[in-house]
C-alpha atoms as a PDB file:
ATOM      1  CA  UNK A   1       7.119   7.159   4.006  1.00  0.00           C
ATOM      2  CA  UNK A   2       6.857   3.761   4.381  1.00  0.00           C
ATOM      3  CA  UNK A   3       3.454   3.726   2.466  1.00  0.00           C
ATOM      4  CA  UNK A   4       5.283   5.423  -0.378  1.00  0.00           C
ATOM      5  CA  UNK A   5       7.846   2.504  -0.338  1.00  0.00           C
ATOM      6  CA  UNK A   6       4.896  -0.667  -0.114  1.00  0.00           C
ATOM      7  CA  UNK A   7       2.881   1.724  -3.306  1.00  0.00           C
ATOM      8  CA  UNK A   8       6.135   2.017  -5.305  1.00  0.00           C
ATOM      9  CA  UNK A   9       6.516  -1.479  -4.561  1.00  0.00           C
ATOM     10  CA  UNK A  10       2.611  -2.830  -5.182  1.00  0.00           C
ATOM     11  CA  UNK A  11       2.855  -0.105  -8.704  1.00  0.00           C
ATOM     12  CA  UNK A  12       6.492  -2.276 -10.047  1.00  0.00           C
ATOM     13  CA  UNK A  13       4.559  -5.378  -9.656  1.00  0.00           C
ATOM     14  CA  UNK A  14       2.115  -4.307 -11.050  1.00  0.00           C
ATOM     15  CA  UNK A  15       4.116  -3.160 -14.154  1.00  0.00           C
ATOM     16  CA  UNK A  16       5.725  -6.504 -14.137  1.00  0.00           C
ATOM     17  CA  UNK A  17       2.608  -8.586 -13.982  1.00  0.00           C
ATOM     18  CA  UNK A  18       1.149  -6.358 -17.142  1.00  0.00           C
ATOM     19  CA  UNK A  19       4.122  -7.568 -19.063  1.00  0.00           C
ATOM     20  CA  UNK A  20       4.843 -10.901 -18.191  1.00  0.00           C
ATOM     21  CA  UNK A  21       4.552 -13.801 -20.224  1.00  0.00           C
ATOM     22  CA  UNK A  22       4.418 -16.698 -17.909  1.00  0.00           C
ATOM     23  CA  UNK A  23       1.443 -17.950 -16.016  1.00  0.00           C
ATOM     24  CA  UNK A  24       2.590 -17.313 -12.269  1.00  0.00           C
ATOM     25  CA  UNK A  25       0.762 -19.672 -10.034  1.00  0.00           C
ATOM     26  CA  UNK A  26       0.215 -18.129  -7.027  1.00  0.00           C
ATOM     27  CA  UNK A  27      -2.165 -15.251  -8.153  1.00  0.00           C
ATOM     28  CA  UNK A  28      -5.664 -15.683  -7.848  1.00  0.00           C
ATOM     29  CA  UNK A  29      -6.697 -14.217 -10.881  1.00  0.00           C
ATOM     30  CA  UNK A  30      -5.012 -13.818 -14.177  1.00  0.00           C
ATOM     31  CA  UNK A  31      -1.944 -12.274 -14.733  1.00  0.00           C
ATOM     32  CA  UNK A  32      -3.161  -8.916 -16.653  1.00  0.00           C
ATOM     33  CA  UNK A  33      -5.728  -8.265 -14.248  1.00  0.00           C
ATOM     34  CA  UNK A  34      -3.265  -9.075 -11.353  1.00  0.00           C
ATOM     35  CA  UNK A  35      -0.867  -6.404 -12.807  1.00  0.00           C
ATOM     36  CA  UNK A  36      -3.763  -4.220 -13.265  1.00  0.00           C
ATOM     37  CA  UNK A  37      -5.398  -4.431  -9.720  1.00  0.00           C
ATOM     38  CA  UNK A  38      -1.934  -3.992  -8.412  1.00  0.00           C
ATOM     39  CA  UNK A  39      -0.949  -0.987  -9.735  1.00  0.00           C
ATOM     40  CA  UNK A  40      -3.874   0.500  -9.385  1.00  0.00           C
ATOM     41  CA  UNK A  41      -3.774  -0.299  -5.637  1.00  0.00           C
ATOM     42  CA  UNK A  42      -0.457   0.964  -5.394  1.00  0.00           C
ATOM     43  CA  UNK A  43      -1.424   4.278  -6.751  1.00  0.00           C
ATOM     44  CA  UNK A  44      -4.140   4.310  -4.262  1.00  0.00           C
ATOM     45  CA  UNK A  45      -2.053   3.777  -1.623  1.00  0.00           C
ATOM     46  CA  UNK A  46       0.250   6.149  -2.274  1.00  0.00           C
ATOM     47  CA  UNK A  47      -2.487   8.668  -2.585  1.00  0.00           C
ATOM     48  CA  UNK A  48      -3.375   7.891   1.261  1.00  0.00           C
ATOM     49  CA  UNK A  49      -0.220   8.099   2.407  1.00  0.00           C
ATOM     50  CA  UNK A  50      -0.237  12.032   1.072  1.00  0.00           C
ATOM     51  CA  UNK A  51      -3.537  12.320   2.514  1.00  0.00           C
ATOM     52  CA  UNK A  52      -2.595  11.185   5.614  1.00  0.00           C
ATOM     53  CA  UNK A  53       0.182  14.034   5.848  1.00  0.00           C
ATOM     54  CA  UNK A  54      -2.548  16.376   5.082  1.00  0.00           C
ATOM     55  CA  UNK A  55      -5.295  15.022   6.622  1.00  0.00           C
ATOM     56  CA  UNK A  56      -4.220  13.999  10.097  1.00  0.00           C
ATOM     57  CA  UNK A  57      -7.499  13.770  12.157  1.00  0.00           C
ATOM     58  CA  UNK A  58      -8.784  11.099   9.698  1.00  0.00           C
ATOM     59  CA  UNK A  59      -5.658   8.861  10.329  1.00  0.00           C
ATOM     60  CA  UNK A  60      -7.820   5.811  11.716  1.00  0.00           C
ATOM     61  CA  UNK A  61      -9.847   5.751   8.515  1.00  0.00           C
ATOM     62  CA  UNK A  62      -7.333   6.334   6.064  1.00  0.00           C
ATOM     63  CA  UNK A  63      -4.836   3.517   7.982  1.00  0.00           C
ATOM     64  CA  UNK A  64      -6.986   0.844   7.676  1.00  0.00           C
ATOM     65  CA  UNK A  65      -7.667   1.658   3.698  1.00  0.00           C
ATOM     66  CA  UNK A  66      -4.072   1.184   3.233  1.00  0.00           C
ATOM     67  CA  UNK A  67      -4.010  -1.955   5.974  1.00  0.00           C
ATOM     68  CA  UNK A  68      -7.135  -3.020   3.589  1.00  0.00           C
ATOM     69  CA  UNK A  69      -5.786  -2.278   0.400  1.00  0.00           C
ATOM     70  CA  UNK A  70      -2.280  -3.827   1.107  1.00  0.00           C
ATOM     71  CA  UNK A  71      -3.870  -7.573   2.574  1.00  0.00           C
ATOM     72  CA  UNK A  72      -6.480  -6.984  -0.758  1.00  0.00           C
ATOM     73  CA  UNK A  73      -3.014  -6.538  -3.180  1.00  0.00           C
ATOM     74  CA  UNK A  74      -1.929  -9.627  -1.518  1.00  0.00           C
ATOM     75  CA  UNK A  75      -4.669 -11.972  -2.755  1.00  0.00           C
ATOM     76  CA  UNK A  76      -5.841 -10.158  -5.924  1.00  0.00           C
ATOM     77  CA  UNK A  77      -2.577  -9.090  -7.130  1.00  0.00           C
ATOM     78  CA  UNK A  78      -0.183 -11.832  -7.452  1.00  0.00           C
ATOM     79  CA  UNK A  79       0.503 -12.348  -3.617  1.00  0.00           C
ATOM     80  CA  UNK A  80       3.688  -9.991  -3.091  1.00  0.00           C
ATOM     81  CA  UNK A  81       4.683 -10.537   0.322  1.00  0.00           C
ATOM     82  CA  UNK A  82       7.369  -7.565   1.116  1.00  0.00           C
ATOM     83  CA  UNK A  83       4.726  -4.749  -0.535  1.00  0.00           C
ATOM     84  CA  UNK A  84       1.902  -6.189   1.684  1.00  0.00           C
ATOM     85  CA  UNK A  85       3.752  -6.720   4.838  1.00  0.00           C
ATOM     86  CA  UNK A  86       5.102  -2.867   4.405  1.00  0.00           C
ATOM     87  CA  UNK A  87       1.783  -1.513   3.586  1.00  0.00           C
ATOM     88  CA  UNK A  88      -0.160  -3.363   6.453  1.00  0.00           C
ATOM     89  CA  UNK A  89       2.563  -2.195   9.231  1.00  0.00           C
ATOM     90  CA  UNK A  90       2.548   1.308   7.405  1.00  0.00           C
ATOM     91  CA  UNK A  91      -1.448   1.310   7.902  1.00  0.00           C
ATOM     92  CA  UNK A  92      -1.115   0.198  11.711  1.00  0.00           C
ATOM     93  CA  UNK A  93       1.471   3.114  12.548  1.00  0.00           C
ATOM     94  CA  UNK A  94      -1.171   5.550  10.494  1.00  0.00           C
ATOM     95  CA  UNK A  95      -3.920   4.401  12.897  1.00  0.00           C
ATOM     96  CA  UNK A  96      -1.363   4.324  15.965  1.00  0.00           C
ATOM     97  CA  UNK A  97       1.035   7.275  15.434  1.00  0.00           C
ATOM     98  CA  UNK A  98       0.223  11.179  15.031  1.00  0.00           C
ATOM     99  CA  UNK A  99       1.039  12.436  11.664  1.00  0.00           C
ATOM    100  CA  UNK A 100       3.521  15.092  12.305  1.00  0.00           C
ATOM    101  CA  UNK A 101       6.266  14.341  15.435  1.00  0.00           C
ATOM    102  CA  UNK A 102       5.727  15.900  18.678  1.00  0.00           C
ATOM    103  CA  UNK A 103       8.298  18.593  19.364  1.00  0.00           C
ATOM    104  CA  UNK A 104       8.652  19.657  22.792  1.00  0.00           C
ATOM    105  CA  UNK A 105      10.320  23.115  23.136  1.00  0.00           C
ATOM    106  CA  UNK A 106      11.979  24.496  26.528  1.00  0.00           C
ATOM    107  CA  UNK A 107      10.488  27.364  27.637  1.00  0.00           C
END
């Protein structure tokens, strides 16, 4: 869930970057392709967060694409700090934490 949250987040800046009309400073490349790269790395991370509810055994590999792609969004695509910082702990707890809770039933 959390992944959902930092790939709606990394898709709106994305959105906004595509549209803006000042020159932010802080990206590393230009606006447009900022926007672009950022959206497009949102999608793709919420895409990994659904795989990773489907696909549990692969949770290391798909955990560090999203701790990849979110510290990647951060320097190609404009540098926004609460989408990366959700995405890169959301990518640790995928490598860390089962994908379904444990239930433990008396009996």
């Amino acid at each position: 869930m959390l992944a959902w949250v930092a790939g709606v987040l990394f898709v709106t800046e994305g959105f906004y970057l595509l549209v803006n009309t000042l020159a932010l400073p802080f990206g590393s490349v230009d606006d447009p392709s900022a926007g672009a790269i950022s959206a497009a790395a949102g999608l793709a991370v919420i895409f990994l967060a659904a795989f990773y509810r489907s696909f549990g055994d692969f949770r290391s590999y798909l955990g560090t694409l999203i701790v990849l792609i979110s510290v990647g969004d951060l320097w190609f695509g404009g540098g926004f700090w609460v989408g990366s910082a959700l995405g890169t702990i959301a990518g640790v707890l995928a490598i860390c934490l089962p994908p379904y809770a444990l239930r433990h039933t008396p009996g």
